[in-house]
C-alpha atoms as a PDB file:
ATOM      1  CA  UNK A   1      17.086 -93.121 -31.266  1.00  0.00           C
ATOM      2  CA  UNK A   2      14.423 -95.031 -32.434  1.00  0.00           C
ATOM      3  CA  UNK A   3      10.796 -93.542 -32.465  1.00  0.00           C
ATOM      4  CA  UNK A   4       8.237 -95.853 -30.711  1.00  0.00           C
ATOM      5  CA  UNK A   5       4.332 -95.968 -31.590  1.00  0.00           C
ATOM      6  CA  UNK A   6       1.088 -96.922 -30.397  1.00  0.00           C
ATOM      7  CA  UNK A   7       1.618-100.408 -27.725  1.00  0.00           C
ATOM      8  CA  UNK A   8       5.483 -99.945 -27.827  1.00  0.00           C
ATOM      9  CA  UNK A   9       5.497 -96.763 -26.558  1.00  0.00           C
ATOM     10  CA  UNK A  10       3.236 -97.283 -24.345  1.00  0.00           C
ATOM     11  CA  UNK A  11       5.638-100.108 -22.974  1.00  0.00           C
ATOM     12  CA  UNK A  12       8.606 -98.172 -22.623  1.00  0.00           C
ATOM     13  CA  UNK A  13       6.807 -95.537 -20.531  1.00  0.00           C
ATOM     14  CA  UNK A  14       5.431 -98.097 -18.323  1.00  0.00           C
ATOM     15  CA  UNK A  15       8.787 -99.763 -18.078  1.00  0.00           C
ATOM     16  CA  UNK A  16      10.887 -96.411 -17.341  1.00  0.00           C
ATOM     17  CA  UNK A  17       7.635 -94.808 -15.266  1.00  0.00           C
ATOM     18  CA  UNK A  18       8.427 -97.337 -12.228  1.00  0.00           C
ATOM     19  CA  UNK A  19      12.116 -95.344 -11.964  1.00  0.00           C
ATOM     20  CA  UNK A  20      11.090 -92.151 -12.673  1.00  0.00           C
ATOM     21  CA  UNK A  21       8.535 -92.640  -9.553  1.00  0.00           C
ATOM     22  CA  UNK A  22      11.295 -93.576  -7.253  1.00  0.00           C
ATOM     23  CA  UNK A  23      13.853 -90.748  -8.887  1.00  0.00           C
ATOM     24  CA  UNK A  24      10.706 -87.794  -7.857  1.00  0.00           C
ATOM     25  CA  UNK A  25      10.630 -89.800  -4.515  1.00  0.00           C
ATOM     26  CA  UNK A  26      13.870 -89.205  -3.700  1.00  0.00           C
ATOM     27  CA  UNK A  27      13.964 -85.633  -4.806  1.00  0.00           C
ATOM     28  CA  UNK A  28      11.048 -83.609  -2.411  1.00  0.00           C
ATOM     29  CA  UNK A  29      11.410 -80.403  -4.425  1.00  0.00           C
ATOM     30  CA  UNK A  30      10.863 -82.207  -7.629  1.00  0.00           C
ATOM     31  CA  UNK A  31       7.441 -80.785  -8.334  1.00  0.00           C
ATOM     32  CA  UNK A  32       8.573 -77.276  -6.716  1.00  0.00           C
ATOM     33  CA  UNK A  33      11.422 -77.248  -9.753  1.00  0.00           C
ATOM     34  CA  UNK A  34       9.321 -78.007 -12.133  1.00  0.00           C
ATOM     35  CA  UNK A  35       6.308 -75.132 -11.484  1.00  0.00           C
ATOM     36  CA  UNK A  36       9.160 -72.828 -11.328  1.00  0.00           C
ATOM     37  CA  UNK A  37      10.628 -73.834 -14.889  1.00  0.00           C
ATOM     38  CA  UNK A  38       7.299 -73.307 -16.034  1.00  0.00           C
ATOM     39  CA  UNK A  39       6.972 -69.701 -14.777  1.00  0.00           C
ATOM     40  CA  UNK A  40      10.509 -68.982 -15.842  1.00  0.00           C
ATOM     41  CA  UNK A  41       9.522 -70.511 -19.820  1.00  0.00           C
ATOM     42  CA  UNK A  42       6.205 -68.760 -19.569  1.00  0.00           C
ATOM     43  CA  UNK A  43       4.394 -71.302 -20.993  1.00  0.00           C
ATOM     44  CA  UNK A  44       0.828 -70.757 -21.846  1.00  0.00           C
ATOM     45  CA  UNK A  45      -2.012 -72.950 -18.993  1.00  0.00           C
ATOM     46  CA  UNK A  46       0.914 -72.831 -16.589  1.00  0.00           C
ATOM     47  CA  UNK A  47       2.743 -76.086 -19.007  1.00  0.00           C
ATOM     48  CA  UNK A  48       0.044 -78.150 -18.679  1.00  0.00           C
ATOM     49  CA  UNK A  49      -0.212 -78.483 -22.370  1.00  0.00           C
ATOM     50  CA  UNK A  50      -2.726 -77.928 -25.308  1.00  0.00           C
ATOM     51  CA  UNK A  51      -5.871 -80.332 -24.070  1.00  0.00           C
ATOM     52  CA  UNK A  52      -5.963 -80.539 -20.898  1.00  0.00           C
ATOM     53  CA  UNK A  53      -8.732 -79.674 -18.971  1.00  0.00           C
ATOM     54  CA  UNK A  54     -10.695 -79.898 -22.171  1.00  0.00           C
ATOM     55  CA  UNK A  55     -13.876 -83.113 -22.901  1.00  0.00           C
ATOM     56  CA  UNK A  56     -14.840 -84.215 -26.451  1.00  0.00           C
END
């Protein structure tokens, strides 16, 4: 697999977000799964990840 940077990356997420929309469309307990993976990993800030929530 080849690691992408900066404006590539940013390319392939926009090109792959438009199916991954439709994919959590068509699956209502998407967001529901993925809270409870979080609990069940215990993941520190509930898995939202190291900066958010923070400025600066």
């Amino acid at each position: 697999m080849t690691l992408l940077r900066d404006e590539h990356l940013a390319a392939a997420f926009d090109h792959a977000s438009r199916t991954y929309d439709t994919l959590v469309a068509a699956n209502p307990g998407y967001h529901a799964h993925l809270r409870r993976s979080v609990h069940r990993l215990g993941l520190p800030g509930q898995g939202q990840g190291p900066n958010r929530g923070r400025t600066g």
